[in-house]
N, C-alpha and C. Protein backbone atom coordinates (compact mmCIF):
# COMPACT_ATOMS: atom_id res chain seq x y z
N UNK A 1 71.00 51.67 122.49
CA UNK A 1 70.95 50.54 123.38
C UNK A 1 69.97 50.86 124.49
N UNK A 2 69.38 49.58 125.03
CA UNK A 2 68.14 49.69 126.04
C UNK A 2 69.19 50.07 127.37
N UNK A 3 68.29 50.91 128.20
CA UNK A 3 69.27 51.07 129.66
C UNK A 3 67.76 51.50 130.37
N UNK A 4 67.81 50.96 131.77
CA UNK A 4 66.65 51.48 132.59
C UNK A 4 66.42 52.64 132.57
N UNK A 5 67.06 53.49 132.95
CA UNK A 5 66.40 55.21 133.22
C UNK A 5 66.85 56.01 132.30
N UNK A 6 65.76 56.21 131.38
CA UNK A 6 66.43 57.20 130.19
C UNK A 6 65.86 58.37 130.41
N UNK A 7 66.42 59.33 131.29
CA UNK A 7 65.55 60.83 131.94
C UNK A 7 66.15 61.40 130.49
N UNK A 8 66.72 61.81 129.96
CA UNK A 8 67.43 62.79 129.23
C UNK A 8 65.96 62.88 128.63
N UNK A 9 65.63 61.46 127.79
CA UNK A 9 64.91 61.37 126.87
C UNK A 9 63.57 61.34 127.01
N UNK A 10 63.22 61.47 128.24
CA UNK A 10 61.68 60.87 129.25
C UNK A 10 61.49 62.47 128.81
N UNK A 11 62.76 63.51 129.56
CA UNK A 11 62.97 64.40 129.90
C UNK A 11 62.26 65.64 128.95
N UNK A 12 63.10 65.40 127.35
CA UNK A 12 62.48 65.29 126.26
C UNK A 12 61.47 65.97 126.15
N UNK A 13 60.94 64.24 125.98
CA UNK A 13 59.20 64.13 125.46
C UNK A 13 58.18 64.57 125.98
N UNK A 14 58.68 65.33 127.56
CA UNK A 14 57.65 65.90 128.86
C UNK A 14 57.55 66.99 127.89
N UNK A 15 58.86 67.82 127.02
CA UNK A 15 58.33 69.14 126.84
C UNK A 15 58.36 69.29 125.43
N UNK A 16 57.97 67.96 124.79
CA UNK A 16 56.92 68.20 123.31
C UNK A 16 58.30 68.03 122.21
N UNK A 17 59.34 67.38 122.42
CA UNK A 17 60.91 67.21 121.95
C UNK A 17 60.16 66.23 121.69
N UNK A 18 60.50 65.55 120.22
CA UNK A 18 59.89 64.37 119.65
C UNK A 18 61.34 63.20 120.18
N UNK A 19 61.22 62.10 120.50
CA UNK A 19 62.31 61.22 120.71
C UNK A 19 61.83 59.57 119.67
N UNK A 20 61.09 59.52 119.17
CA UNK A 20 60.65 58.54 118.59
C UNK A 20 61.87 57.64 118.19
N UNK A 21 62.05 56.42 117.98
CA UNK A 21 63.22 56.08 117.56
C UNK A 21 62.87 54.57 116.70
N UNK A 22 63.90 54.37 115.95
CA UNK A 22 63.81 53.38 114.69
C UNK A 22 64.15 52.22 115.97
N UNK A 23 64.08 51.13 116.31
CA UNK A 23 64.20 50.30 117.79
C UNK A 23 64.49 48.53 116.68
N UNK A 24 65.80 48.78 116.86
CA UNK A 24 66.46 47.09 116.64
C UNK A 24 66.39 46.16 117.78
N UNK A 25 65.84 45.17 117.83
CA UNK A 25 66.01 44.63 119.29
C UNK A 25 66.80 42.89 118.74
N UNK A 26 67.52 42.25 119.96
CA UNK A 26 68.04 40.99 119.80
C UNK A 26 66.82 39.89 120.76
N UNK A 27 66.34 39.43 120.25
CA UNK A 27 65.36 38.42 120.86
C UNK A 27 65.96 37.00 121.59
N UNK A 28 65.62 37.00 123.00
CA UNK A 28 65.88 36.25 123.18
C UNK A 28 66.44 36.60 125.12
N UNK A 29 67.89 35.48 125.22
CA UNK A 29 68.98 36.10 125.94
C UNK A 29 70.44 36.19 125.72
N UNK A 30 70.72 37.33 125.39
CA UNK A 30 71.16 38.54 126.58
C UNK A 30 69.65 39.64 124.86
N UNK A 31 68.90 40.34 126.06
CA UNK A 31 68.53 40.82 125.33
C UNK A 31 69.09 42.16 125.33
N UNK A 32 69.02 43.19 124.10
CA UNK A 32 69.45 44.02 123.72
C UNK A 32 68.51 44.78 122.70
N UNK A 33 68.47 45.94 123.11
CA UNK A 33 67.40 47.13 122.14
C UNK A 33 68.83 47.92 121.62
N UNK A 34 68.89 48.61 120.36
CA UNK A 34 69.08 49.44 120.02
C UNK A 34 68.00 50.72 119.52
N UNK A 35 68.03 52.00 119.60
CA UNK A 35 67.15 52.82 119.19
C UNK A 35 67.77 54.44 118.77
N UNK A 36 67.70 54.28 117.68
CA UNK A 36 68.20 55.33 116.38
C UNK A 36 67.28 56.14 116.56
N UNK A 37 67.80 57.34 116.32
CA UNK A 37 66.63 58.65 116.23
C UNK A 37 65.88 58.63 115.08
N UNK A 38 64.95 59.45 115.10
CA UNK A 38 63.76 59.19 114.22
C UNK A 38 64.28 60.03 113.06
N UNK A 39 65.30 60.52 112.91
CA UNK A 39 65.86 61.29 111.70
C UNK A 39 66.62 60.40 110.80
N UNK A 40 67.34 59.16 111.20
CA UNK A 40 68.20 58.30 111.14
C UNK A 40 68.04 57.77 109.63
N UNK A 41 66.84 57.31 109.57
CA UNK A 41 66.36 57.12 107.73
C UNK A 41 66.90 58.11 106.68
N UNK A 42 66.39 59.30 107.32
CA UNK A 42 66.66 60.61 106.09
C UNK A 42 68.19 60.68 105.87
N UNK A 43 68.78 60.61 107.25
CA UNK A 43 69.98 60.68 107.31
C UNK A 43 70.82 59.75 106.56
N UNK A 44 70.78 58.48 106.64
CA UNK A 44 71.12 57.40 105.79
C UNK A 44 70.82 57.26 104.01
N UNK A 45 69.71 57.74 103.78
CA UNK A 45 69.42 58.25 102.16
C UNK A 45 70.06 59.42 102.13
N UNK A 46 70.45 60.27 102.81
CA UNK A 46 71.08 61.64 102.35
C UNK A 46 72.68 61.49 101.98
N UNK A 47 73.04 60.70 103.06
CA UNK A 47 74.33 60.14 103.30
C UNK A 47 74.90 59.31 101.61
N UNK A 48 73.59 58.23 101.33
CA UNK A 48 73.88 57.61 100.44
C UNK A 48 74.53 58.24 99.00
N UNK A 49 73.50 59.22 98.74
CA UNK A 49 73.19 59.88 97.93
C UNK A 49 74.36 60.90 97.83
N UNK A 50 74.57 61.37 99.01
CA UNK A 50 76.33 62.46 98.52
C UNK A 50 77.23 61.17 98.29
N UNK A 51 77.24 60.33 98.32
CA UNK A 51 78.29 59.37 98.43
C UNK A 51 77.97 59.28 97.05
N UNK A 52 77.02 59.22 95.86
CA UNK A 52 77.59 58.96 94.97
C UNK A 52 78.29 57.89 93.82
N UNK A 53 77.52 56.60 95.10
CA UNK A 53 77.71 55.45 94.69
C UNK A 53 79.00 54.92 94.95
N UNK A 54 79.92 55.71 96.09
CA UNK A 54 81.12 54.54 96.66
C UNK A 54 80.31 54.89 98.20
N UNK A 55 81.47 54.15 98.53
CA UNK A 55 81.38 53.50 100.40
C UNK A 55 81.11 55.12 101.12
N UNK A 56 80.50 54.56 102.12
CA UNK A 56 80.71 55.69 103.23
C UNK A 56 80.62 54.77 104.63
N UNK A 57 80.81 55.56 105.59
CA UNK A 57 81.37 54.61 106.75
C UNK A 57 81.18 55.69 107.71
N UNK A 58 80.95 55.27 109.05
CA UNK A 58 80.32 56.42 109.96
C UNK A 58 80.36 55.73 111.04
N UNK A 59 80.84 56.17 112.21
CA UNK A 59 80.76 55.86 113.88
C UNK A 59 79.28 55.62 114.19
N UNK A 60 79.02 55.12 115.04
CA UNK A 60 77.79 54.91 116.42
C UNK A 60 78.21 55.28 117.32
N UNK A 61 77.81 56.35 118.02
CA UNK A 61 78.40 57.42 119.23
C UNK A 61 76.97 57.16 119.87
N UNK A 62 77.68 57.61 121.07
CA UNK A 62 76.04 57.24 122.16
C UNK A 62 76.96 58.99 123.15
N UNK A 63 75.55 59.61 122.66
CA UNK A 63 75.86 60.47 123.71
C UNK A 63 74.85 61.22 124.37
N UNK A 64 74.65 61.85 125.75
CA UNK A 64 73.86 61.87 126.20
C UNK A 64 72.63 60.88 126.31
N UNK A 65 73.23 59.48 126.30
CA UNK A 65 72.12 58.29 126.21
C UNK A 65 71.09 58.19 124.52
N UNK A 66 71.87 58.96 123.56
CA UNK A 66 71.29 58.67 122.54
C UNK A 66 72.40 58.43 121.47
N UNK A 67 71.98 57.30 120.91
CA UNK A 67 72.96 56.65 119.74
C UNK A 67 72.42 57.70 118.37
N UNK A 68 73.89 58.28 118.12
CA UNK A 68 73.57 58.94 116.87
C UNK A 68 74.79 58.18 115.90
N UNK A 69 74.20 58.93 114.37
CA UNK A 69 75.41 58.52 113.33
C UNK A 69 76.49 59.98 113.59
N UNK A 70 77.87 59.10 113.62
CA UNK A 70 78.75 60.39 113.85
C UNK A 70 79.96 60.67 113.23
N UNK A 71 80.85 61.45 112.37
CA UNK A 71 81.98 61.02 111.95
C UNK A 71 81.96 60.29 111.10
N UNK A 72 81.32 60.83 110.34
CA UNK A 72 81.05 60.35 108.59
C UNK A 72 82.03 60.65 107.63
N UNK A 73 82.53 59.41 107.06
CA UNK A 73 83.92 59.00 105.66
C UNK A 73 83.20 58.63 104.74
N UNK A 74 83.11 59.88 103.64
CA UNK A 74 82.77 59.12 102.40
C UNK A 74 83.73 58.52 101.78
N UNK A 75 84.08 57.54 100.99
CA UNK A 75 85.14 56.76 100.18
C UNK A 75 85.42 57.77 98.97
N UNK A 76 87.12 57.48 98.91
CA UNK A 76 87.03 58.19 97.83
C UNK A 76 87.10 57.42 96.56
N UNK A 77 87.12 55.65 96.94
CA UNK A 77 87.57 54.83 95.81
C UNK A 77 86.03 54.20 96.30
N UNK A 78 85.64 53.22 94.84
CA UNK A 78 84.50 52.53 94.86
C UNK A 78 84.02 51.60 95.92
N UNK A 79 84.90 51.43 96.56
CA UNK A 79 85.07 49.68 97.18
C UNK A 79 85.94 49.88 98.77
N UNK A 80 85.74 51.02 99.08
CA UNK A 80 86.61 51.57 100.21
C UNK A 80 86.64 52.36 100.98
N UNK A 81 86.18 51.94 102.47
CA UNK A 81 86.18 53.48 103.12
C UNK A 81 86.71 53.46 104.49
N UNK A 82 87.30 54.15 104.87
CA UNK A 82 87.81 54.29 106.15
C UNK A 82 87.53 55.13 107.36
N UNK A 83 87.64 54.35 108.29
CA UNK A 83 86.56 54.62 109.69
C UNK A 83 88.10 55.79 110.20
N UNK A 84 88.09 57.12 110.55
CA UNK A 84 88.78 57.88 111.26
C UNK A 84 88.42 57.69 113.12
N UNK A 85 89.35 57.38 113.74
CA UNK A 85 89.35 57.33 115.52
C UNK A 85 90.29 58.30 115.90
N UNK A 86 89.21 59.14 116.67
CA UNK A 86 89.61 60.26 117.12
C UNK A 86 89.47 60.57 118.81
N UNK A 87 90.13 61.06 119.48
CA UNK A 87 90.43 61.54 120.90
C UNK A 87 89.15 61.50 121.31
N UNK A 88 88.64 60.79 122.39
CA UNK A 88 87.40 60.86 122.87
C UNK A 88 86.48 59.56 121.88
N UNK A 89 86.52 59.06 120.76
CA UNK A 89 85.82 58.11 120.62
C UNK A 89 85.72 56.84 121.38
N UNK A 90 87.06 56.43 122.20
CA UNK A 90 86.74 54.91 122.95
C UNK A 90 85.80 55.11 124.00
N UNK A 91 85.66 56.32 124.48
CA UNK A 91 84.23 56.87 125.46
C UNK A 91 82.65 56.56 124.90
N UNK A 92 82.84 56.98 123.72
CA UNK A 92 81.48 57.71 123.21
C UNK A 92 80.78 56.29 121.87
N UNK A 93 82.43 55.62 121.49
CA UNK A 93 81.72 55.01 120.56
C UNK A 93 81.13 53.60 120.72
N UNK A 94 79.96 53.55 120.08
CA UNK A 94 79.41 52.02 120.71
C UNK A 94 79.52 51.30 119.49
N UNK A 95 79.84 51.39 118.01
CA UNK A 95 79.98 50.55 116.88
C UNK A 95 80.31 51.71 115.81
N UNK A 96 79.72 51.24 114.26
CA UNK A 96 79.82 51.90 113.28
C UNK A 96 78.66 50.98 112.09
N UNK A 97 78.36 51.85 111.15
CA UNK A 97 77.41 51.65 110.32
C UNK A 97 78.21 52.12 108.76
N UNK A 98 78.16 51.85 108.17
CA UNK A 98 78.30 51.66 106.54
C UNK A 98 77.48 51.28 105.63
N UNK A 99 77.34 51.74 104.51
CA UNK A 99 77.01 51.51 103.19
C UNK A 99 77.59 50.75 101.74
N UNK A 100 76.95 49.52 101.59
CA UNK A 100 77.65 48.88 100.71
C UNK A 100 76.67 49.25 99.05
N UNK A 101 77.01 50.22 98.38
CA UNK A 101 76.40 50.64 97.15
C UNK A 101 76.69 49.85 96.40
N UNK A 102 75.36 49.83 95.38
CA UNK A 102 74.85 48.75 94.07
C UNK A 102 76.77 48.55 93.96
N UNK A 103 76.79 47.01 93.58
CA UNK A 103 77.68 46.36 93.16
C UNK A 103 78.63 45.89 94.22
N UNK A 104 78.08 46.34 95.18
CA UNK A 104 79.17 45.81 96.34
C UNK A 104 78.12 44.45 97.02
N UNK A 105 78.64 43.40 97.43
CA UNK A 105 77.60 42.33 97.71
C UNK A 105 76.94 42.92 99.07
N UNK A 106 75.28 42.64 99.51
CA UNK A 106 74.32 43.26 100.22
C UNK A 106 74.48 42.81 101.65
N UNK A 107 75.81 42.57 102.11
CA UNK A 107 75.93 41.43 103.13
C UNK A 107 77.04 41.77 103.95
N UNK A 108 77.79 41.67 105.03
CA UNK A 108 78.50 41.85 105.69
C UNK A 108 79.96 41.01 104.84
N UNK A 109 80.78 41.88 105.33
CA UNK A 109 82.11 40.63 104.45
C UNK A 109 82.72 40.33 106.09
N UNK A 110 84.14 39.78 105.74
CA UNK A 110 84.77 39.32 106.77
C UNK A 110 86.15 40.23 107.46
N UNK A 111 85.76 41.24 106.26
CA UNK A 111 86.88 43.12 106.61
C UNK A 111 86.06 43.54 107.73
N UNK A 112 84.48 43.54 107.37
CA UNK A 112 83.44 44.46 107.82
C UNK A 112 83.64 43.71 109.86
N UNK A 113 83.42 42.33 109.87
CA UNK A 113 83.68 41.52 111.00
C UNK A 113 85.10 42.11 111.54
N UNK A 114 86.30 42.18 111.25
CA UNK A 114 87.51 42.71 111.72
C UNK A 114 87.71 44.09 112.02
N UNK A 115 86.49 44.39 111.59
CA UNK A 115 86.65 46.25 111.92
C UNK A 115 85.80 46.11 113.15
N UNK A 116 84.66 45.72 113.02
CA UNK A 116 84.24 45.61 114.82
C UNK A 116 84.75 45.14 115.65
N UNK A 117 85.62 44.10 115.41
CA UNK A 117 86.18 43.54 116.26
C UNK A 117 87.42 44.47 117.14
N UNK A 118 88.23 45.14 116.10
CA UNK A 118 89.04 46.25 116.45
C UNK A 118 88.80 47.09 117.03
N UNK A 119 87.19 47.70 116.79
CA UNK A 119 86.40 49.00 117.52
C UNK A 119 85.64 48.19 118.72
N UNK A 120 85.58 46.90 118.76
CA UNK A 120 85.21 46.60 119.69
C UNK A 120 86.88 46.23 121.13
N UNK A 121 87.17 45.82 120.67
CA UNK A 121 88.68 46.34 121.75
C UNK A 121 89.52 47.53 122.12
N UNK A 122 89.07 48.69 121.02
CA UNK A 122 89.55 50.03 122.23
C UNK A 122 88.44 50.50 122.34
N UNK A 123 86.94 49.94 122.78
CA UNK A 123 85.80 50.49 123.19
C UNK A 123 86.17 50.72 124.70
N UNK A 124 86.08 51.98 125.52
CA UNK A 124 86.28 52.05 127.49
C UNK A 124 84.82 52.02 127.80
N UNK A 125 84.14 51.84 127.17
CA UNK A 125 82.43 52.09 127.70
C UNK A 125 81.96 50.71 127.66
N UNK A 126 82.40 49.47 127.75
CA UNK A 126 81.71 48.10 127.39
C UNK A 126 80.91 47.72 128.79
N UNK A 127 81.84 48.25 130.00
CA UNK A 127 80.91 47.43 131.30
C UNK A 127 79.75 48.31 131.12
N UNK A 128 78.98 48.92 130.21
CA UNK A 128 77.93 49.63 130.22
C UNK A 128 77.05 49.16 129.09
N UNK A 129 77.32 49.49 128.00
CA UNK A 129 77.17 49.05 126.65
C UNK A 129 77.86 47.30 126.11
N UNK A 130 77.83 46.20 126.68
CA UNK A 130 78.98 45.34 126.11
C UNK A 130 78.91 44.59 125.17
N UNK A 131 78.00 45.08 123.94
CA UNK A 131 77.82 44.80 122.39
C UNK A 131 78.45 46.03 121.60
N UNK A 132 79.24 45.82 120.62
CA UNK A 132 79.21 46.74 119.56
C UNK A 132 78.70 46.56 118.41
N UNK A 133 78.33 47.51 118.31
CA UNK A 133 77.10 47.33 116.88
C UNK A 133 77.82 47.73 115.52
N UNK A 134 77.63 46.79 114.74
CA UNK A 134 77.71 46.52 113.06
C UNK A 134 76.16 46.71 112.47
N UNK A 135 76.47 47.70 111.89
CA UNK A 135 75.58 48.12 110.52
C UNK A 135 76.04 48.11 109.18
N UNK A 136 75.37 47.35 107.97
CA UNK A 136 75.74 47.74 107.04
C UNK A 136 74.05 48.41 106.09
N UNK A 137 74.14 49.15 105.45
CA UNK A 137 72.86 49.63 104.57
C UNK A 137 73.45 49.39 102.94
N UNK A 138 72.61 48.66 102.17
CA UNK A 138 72.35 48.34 101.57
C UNK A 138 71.16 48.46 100.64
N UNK A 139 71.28 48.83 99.25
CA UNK A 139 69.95 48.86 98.49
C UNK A 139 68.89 47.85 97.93
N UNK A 140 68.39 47.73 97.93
CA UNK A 140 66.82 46.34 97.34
C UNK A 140 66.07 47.41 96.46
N UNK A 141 66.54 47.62 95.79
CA UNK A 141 65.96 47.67 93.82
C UNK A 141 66.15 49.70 94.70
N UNK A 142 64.94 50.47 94.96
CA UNK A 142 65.07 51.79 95.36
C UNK A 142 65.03 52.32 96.97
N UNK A 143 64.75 50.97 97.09
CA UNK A 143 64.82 51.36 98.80
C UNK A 143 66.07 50.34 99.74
N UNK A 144 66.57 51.51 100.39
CA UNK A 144 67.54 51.13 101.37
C UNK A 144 67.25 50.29 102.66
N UNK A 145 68.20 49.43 103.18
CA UNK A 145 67.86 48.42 103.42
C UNK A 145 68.96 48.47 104.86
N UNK A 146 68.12 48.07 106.32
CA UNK A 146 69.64 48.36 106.86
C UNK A 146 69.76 47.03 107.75
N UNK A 147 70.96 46.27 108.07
CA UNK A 147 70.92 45.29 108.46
C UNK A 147 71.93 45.72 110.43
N UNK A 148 71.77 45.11 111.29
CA UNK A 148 72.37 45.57 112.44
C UNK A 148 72.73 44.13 113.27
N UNK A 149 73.92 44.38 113.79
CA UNK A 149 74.47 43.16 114.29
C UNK A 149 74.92 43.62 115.69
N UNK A 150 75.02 43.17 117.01
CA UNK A 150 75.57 43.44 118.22
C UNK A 150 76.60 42.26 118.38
N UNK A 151 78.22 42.24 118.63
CA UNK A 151 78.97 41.80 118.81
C UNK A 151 79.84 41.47 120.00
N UNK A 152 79.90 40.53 120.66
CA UNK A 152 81.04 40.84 121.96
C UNK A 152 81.75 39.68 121.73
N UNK A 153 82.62 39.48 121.10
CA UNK A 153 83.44 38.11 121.06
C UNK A 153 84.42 38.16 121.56
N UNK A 154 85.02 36.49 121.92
CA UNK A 154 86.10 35.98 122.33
C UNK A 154 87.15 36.12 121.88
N UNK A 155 88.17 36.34 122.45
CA UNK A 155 89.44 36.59 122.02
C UNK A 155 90.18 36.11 120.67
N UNK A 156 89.96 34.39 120.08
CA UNK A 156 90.30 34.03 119.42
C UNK A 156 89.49 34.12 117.85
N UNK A 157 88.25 34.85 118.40
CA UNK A 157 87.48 35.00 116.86
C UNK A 157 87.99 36.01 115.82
N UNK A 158 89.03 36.86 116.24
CA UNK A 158 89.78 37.86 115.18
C UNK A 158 90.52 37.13 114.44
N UNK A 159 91.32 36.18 115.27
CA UNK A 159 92.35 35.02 114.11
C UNK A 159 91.28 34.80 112.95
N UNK A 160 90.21 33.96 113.87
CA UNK A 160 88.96 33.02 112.54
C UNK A 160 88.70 33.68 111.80
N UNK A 161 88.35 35.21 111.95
CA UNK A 161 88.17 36.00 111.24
C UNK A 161 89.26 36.43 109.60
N UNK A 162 90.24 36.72 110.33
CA UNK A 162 91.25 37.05 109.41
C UNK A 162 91.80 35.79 108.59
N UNK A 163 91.30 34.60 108.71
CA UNK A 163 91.52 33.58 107.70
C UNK A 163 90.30 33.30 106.86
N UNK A 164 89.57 34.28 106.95
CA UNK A 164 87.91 34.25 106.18
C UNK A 164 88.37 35.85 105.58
N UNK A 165 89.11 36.74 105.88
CA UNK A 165 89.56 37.61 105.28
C UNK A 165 90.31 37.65 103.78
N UNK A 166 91.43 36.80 103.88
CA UNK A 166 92.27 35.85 103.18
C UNK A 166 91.46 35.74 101.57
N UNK A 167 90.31 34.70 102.04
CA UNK A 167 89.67 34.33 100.70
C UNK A 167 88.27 35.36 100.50
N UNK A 168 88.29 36.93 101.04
CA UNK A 168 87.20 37.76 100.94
C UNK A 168 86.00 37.35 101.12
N UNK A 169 85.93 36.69 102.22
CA UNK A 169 84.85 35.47 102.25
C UNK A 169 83.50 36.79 103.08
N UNK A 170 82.30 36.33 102.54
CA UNK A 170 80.98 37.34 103.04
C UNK A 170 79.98 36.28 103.78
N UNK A 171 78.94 36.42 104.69
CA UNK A 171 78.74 35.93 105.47
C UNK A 171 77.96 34.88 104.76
N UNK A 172 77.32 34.15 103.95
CA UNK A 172 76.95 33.20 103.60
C UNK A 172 78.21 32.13 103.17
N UNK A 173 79.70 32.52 103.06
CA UNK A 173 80.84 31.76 103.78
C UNK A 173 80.88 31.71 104.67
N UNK A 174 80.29 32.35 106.01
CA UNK A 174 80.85 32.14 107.10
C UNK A 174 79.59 31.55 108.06
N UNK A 175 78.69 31.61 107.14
CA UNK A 175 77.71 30.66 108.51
C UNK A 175 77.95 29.99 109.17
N UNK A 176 78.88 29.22 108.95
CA UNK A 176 78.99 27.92 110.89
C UNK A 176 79.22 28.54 111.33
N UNK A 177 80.30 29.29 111.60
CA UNK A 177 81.27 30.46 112.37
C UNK A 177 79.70 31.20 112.82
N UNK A 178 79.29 32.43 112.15
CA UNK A 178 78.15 32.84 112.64
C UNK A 178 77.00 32.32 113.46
N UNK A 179 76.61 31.15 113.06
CA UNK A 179 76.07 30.48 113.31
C UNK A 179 76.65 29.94 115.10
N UNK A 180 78.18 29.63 115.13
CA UNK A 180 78.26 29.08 116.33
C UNK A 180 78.22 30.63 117.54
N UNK A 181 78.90 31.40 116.95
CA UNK A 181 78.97 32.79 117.60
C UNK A 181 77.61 32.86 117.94
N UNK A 182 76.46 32.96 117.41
CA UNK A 182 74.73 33.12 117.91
C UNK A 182 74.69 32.27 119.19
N UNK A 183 75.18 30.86 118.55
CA UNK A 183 74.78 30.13 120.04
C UNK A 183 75.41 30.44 121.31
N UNK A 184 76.66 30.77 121.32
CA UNK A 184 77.53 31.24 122.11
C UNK A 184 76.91 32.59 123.00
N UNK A 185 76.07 33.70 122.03
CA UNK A 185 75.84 34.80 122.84
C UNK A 185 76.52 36.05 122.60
N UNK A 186 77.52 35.38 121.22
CA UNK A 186 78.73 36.53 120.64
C UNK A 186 77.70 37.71 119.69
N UNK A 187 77.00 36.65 118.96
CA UNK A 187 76.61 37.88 117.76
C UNK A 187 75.37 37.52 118.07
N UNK A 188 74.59 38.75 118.10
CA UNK A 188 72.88 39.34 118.05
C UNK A 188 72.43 39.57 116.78
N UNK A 189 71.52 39.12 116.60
CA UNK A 189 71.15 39.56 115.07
C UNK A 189 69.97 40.63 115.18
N UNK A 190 70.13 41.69 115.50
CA UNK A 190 69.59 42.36 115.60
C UNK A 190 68.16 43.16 114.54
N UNK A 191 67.05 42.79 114.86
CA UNK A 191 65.89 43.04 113.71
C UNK A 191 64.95 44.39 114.37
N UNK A 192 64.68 45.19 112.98
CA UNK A 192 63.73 46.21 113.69
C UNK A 192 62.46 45.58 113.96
N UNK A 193 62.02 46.28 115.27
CA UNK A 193 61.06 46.42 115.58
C UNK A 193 60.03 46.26 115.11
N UNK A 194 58.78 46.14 115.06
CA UNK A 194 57.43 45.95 113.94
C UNK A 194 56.82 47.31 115.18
């Protein structure tokens, strides 16, 4: 996430520490940068690849002002993976990122929406950070594909949610809903950088 004074990282690059970063931004207003370390790719094909072709699932930790992948669950079933919260994550964590492997649809479902929503209510870091970020990665024929969402919703969108749960509904069911959440200021659709 964008924040005015990033010394850690200024700090860095004064003494030849590469900080380059993969940079999602939300266009528009409330604007919002995200920026992944420049390892973040390898990391995500490496990740894929022990996984083996089920789920894996992994925190967004921001520490020392840099969002890393953290607290990585590979699935042990095809279609399933579970996010572990541990002592010190409502500090540190700003979202989570996942992998939906060949045969799983390339798209966010409406589980994937209820899990941010959950990590987005025992987040203690929001008056700082007050998006939580949804990632899912996904494959397009050999290359991985990663999609990023920033979230801050209203109280009553977990109900809406969990009745789009019901019928396993994935986000091309849920476009109005998405769709009204954008206008609202709830969900960022977050695109890399060029």
């Amino acid at each position: 996430m964008s924040w005015p004074r990033e010394c850690q990282r200024h700090a860095m690059s004064s003494r030849g520490v590469p900080t380059a970063k993969y940079r999602y931004n939300a266009r528009g207003s409330p604007r919002v940068e995200v920026g992944l370390p420049q390892y973040t790719k390898q990391q995500i094909e490496h990740l894929s690849s022990l996984a083996q072709g089920k789920e894996w699932i992994a925190e967004l930790s921001i520490i020392n002002g840099e969002v890393i992948i953290d607290d990585i669950q590979v699935s042990d079933k095809i279609d399933q993976s579970n996010l572990r919260w541990n002592i010190g994550d409502n500090v540190r964590n700003v979202g989570y990122i996942h992998n939906h492997p060949p045969g799983i649809i390339p798209e966010f479902s409406a589980q994937d929406f209820i899990l941010a929503f959950n990590i987005h209510e025992l987040r203690q870091n929001k008056d700082k950070y007050p998006y939580t970020i949804m990632g899912v990665v996904y494959p397009i024929g050999e290359t991985l594909k990663i999609k990023l969402y920033g979230i801050n919703p209203t109280p009553e969108r977990l109900r809406q949610f969990e009745e789009y749960r019901d019928i396993e509904a994935t986000e091309e069911a849920m476009q109005p809903l998405l769709e009204e959440m954008k206008r609202r200021g709830e969900l960022l659709d977050l695109k890399m950088s060029k």
